[in-house]
PDB file of N, CA and C in Angstrom:
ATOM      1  N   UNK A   1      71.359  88.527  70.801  1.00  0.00           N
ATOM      2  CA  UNK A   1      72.683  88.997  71.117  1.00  0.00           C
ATOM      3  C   UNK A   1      73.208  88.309  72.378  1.00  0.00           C
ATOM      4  N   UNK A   2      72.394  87.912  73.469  1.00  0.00           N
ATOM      5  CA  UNK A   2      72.614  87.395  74.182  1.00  0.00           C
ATOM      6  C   UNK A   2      73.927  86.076  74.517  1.00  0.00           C
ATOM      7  N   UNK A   3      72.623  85.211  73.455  1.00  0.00           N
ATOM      8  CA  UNK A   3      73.037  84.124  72.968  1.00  0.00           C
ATOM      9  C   UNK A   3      74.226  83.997  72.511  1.00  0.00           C
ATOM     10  N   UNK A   4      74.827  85.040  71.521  1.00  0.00           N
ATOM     11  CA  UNK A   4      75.601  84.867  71.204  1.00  0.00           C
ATOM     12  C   UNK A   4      77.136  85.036  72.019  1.00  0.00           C
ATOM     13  N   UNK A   5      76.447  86.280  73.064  1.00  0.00           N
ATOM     14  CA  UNK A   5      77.617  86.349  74.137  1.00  0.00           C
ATOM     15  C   UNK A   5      77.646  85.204  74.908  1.00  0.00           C
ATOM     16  N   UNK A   6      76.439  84.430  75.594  1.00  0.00           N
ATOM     17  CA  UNK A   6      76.920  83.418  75.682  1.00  0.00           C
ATOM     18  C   UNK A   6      77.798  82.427  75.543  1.00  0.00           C
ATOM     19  N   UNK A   7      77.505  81.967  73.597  1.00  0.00           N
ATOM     20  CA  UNK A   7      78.307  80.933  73.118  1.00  0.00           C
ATOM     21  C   UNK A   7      79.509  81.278  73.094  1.00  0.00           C
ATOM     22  N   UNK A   8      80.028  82.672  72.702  1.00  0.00           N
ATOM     23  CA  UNK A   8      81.764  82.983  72.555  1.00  0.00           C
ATOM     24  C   UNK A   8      82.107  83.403  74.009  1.00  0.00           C
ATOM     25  N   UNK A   9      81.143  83.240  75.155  1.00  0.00           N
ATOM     26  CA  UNK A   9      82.171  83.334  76.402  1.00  0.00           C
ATOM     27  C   UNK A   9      82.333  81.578  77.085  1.00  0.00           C
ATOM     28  N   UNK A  10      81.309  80.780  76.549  1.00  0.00           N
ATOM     29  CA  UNK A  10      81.342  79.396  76.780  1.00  0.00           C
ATOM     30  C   UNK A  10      82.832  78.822  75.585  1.00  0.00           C
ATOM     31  N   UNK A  11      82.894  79.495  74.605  1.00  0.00           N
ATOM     32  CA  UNK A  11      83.928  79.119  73.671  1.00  0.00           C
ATOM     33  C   UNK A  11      85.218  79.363  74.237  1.00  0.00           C
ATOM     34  N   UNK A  12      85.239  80.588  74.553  1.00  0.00           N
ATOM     35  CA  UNK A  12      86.336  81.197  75.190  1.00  0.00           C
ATOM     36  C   UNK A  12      87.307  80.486  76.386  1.00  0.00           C
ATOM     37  N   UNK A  13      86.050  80.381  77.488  1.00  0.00           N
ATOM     38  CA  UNK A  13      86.370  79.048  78.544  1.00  0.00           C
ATOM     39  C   UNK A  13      86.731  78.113  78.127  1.00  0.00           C
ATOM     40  N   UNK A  14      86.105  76.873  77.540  1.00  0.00           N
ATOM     41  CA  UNK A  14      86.554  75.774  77.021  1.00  0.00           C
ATOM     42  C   UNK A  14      88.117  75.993  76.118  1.00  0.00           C
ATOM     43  N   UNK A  15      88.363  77.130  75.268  1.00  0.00           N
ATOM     44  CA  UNK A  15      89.562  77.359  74.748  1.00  0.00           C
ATOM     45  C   UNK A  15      90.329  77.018  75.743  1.00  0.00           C
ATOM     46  N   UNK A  16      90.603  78.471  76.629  1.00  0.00           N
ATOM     47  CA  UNK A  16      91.643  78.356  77.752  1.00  0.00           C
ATOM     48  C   UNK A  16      91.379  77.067  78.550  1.00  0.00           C
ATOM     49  N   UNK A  17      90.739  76.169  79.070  1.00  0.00           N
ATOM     50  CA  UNK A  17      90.383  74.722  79.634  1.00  0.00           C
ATOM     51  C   UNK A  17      91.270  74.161  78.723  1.00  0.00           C
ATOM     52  N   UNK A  18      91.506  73.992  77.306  1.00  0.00           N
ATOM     53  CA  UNK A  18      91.695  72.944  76.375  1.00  0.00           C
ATOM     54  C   UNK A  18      92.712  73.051  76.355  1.00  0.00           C
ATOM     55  N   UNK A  19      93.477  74.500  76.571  1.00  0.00           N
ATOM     56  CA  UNK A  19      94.984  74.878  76.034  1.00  0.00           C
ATOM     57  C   UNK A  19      95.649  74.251  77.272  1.00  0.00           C
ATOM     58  N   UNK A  20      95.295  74.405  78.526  1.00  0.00           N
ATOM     59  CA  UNK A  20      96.060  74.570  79.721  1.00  0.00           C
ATOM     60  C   UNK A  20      96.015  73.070  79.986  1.00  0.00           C
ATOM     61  N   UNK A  21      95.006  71.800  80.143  1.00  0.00           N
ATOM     62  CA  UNK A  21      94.916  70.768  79.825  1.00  0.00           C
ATOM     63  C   UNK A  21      95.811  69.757  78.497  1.00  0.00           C
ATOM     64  N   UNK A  22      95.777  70.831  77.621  1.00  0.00           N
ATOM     65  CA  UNK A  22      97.029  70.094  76.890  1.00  0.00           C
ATOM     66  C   UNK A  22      98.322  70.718  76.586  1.00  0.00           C
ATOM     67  N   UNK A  23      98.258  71.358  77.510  1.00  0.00           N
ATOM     68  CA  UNK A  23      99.359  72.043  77.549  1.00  0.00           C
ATOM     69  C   UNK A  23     100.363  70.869  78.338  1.00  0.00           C
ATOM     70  N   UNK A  24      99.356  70.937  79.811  1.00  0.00           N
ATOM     71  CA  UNK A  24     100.026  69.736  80.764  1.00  0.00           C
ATOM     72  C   UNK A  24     100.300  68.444  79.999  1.00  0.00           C
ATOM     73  N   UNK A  25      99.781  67.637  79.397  1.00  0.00           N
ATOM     74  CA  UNK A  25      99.784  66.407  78.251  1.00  0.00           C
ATOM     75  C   UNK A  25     100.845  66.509  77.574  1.00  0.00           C
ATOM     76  N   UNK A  26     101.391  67.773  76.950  1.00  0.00           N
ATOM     77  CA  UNK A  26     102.076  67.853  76.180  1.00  0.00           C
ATOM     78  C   UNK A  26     103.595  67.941  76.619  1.00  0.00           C
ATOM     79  N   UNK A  27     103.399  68.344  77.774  1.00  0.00           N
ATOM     80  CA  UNK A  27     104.785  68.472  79.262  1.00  0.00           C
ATOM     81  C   UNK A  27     104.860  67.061  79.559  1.00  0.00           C
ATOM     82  N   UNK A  28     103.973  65.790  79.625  1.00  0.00           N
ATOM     83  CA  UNK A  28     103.799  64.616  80.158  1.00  0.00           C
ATOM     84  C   UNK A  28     104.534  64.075  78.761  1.00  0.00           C
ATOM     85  N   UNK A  29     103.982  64.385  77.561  1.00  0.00           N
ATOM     86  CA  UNK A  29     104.780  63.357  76.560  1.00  0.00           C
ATOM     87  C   UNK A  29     106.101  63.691  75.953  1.00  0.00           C
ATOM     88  N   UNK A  30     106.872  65.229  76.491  1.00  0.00           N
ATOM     89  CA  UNK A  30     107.377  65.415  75.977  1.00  0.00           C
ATOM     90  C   UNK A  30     108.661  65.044  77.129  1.00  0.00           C
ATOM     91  N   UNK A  31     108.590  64.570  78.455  1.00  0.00           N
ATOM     92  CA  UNK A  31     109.278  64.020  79.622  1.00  0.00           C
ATOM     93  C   UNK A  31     109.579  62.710  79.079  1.00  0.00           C
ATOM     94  N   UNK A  32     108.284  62.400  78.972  1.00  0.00           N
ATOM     95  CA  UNK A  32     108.478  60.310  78.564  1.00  0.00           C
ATOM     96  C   UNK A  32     109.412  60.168  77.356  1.00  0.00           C
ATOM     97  N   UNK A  33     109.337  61.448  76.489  1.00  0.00           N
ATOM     98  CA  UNK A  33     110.169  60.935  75.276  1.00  0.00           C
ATOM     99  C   UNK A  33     111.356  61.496  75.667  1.00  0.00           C
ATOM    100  N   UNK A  34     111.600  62.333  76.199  1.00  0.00           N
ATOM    101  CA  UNK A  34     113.158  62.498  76.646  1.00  0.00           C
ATOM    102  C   UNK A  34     113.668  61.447  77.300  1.00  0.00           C
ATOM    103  N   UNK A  35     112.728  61.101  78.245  1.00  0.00           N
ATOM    104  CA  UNK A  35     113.447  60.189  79.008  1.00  0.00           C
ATOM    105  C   UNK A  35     113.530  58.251  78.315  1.00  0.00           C
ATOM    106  N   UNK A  36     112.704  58.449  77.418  1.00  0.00           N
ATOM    107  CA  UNK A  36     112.795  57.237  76.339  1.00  0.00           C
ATOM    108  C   UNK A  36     114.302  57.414  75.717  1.00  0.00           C
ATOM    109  N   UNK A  37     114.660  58.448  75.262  1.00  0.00           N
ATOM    110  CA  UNK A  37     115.498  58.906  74.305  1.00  0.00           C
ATOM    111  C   UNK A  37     117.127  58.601  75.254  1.00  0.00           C
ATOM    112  N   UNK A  38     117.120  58.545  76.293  1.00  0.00           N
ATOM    113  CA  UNK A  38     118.255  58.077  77.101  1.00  0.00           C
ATOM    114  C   UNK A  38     118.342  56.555  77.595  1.00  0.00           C
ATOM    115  N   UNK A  39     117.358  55.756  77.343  1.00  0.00           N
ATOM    116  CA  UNK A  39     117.548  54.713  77.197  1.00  0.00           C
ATOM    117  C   UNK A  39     118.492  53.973  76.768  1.00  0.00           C
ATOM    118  N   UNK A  40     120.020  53.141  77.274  1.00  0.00           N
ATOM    119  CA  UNK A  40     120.753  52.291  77.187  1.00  0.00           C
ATOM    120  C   UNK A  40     120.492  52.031  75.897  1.00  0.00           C
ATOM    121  N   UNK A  41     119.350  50.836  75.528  1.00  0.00           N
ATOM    122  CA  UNK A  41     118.683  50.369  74.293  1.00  0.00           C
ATOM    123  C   UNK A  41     118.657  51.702  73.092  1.00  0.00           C
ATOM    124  N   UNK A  42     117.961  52.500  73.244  1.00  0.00           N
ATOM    125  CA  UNK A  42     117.412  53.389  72.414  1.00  0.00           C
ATOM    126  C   UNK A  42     118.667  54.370  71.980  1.00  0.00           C
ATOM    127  N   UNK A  43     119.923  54.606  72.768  1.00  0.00           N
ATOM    128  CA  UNK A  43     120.948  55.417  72.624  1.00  0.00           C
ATOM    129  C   UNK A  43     122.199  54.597  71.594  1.00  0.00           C
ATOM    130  N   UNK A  44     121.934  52.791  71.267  1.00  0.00           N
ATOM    131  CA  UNK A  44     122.828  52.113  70.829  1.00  0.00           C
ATOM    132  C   UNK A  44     121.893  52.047  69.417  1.00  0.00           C
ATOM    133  N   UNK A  45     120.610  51.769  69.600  1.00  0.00           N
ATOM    134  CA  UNK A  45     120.061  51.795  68.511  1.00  0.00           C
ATOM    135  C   UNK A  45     119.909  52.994  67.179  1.00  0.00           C
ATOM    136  N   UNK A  46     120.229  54.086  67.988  1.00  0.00           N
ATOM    137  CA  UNK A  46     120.510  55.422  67.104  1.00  0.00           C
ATOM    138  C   UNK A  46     122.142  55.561  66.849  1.00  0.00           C
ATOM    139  N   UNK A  47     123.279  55.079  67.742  1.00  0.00           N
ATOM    140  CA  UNK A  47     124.329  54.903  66.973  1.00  0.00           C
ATOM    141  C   UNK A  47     124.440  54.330  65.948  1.00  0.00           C
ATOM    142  N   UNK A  48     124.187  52.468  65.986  1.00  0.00           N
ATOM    143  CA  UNK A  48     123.817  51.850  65.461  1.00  0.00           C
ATOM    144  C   UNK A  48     123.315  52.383  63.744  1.00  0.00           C
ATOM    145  N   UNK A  49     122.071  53.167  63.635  1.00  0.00           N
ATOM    146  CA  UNK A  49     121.625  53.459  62.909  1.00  0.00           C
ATOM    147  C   UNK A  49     122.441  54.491  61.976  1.00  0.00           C
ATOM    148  N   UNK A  50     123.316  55.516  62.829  1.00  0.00           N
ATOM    149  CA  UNK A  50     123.777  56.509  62.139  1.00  0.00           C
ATOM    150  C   UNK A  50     124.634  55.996  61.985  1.00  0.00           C
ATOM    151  N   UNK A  51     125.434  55.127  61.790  1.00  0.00           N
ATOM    152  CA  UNK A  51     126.508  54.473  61.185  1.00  0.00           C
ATOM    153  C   UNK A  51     126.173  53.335  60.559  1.00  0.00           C
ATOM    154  N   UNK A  52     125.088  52.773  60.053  1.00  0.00           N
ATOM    155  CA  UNK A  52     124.547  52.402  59.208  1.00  0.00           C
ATOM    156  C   UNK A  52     124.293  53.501  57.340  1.00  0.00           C
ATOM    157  N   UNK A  53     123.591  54.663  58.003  1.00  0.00           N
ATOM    158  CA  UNK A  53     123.584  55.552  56.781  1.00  0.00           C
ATOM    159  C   UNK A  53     124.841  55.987  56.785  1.00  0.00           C
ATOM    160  N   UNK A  54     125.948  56.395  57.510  1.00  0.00           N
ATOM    161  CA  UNK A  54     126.994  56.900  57.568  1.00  0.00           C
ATOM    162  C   UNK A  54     127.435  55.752  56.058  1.00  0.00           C
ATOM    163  N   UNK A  55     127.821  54.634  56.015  1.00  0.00           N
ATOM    164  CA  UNK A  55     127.781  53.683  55.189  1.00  0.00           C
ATOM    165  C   UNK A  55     127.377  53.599  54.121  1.00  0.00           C
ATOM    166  N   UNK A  56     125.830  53.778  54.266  1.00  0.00           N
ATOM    167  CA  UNK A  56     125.559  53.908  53.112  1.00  0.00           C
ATOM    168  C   UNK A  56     125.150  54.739  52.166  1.00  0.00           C
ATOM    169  N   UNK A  57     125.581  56.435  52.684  1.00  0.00           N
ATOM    170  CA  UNK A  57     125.762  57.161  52.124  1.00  0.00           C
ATOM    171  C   UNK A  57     127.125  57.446  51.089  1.00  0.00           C
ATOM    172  N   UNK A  58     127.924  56.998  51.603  1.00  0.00           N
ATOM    173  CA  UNK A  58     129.421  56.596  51.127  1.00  0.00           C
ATOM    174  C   UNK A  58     129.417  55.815  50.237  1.00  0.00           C
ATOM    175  N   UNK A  59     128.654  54.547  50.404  1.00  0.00           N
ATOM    176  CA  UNK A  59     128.922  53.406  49.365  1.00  0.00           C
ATOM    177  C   UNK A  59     127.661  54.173  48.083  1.00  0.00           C
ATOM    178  N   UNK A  60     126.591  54.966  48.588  1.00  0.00           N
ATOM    179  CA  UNK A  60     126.371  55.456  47.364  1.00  0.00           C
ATOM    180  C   UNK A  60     126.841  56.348  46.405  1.00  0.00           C
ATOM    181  N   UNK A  61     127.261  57.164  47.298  1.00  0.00           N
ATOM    182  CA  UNK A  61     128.127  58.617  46.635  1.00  0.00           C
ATOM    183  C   UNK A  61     129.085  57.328  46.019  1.00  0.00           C
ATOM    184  N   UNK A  62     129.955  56.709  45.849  1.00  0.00           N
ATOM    185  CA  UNK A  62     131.090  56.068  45.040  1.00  0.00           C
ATOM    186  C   UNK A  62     130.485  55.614  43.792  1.00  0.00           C
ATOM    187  N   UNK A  63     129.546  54.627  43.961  1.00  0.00           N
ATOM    188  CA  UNK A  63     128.744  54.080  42.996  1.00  0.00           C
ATOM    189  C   UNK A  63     128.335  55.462  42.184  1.00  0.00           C
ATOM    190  N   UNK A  64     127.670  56.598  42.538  1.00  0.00           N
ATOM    191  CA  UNK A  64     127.045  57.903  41.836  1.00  0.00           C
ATOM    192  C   UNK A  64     128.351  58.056  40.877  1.00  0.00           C
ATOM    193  N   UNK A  65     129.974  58.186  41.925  1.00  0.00           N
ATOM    194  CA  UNK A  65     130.884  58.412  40.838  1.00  0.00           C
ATOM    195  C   UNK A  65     131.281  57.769  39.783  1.00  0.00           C
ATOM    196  N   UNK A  66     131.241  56.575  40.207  1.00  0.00           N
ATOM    197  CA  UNK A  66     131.727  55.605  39.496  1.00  0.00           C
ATOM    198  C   UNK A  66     130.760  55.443  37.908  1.00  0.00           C
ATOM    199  N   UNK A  67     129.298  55.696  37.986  1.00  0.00           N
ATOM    200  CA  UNK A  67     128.495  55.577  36.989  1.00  0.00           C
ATOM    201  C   UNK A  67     129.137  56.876  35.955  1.00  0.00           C
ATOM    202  N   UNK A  68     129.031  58.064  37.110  1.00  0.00           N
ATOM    203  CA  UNK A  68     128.733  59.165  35.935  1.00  0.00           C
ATOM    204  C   UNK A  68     130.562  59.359  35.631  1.00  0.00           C
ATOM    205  N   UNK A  69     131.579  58.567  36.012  1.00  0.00           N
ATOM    206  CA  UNK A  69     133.062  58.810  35.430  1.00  0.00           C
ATOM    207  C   UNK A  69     132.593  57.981  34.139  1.00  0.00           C
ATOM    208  N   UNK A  70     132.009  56.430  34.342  1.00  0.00           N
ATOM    209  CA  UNK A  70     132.204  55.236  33.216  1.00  0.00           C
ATOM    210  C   UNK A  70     130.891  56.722  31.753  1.00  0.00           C
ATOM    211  N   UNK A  71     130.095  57.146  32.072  1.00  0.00           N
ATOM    212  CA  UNK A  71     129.108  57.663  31.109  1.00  0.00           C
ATOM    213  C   UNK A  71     129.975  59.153  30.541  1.00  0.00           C
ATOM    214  N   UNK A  72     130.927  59.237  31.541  1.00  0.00           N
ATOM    215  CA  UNK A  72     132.035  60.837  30.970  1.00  0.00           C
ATOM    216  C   UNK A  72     132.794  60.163  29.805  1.00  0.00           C
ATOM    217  N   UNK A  73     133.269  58.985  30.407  1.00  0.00           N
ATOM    218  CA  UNK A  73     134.818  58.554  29.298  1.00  0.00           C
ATOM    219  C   UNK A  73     133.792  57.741  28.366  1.00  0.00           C
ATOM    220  N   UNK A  74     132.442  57.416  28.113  1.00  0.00           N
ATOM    221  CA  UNK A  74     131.877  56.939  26.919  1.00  0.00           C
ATOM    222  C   UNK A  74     131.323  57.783  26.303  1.00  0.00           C
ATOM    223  N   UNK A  75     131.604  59.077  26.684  1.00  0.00           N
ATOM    224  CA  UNK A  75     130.945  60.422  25.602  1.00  0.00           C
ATOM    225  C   UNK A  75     131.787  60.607  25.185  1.00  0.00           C
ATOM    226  N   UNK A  76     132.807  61.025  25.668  1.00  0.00           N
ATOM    227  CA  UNK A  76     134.192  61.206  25.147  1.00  0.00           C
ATOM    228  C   UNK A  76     134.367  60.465  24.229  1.00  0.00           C
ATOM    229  N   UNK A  77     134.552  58.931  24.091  1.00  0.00           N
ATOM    230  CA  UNK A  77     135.000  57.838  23.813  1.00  0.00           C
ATOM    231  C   UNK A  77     134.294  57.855  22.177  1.00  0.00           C
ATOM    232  N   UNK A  78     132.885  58.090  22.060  1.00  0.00           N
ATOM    233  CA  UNK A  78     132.037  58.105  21.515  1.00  0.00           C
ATOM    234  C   UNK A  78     132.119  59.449  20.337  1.00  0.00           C
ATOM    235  N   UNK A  79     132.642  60.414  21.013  1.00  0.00           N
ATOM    236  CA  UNK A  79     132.697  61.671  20.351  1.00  0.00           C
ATOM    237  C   UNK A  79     133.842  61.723  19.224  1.00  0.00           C
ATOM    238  N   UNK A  80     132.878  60.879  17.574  1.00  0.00           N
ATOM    239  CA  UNK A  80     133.662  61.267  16.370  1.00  0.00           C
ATOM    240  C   UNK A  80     133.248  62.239  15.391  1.00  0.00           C
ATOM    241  N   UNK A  81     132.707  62.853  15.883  1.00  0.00           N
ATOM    242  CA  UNK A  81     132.572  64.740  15.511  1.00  0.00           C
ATOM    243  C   UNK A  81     131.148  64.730  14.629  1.00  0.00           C
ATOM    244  N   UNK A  82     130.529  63.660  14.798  1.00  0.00           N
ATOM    245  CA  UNK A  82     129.326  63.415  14.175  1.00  0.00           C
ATOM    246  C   UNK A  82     127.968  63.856  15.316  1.00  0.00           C
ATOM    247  N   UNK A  83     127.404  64.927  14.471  1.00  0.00           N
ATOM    248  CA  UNK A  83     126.215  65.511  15.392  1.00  0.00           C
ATOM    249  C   UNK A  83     125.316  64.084  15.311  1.00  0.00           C
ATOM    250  N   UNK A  84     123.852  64.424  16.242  1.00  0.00           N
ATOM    251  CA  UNK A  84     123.091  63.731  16.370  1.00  0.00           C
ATOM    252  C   UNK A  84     122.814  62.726  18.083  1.00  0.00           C
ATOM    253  N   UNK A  85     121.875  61.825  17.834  1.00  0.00           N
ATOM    254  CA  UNK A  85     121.649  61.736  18.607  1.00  0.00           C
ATOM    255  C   UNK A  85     123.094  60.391  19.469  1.00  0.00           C
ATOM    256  N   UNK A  86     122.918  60.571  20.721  1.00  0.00           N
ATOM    257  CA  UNK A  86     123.907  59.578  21.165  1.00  0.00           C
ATOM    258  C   UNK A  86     124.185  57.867  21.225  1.00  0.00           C
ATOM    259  N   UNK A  87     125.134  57.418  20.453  1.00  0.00           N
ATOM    260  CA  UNK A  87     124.100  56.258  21.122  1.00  0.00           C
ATOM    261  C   UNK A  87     124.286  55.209  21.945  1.00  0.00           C
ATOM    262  N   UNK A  88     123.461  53.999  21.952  1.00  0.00           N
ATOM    263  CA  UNK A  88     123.053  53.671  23.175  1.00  0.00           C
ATOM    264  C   UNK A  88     123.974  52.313  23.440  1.00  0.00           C
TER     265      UNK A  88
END
C-alpha cells in the first residue's frame, strides 16, 4: 500500500510540474504567434490570400450555375413525355 501511495503522490507531483511547465510554453508560443501574426509580411500575405478565395469562390459558384442551368434546359429540352431512362 505504501508503494502505491508513493507512486500516485510521485504522479501527482510530476502532473502539477508538467501542467505549470507547459502551461508557461504554451504562454511562450502563443506570444510568438501573435506577434508573428502582425507581421507587415504575414498581414499582406493573409489579405492576399483572402482575396484570392474571395475569387475563387465566385468564379466557382458561376461555373456551379452555369452547369446545373445548361443540365435544367436539357431536361426540359429532352422531356418528350417518354418515361425511362435519360439520355446521355
Amino acid at each position: 500500500m505504501k508503494r502505491k501511495l508513493t507512486f500516485a503522490t510521485g504522479m501527482a507531483v510530476g502532473y502539477v510540474a508538467g501542467t505549470h511547465a507547459g502551461r508557461q510554453r504554451y504562454e511562450q508560443m502563443k506570444q510568438k504567434a501573435h506577434e508573428l501574426s502582425r507581421q507587415p509580411t504575414v498581414v499582406d500575405a493573409r489579405e492576399n490570400l483572402r482575396d484570392h478565395a474571395s475569387t475563387a469562390t465566385k468564379t466557382v459558384a458561376a461555373k456551379v450555375t452555369e452547369v446545373a442551368s445548361e443540365l435544367t434546359h436539357k431536361l426540359h429540352a429532352s422531356g418528350d413525355g417518354e418515361s425511362g431512362p435519360l439520355p446521355r
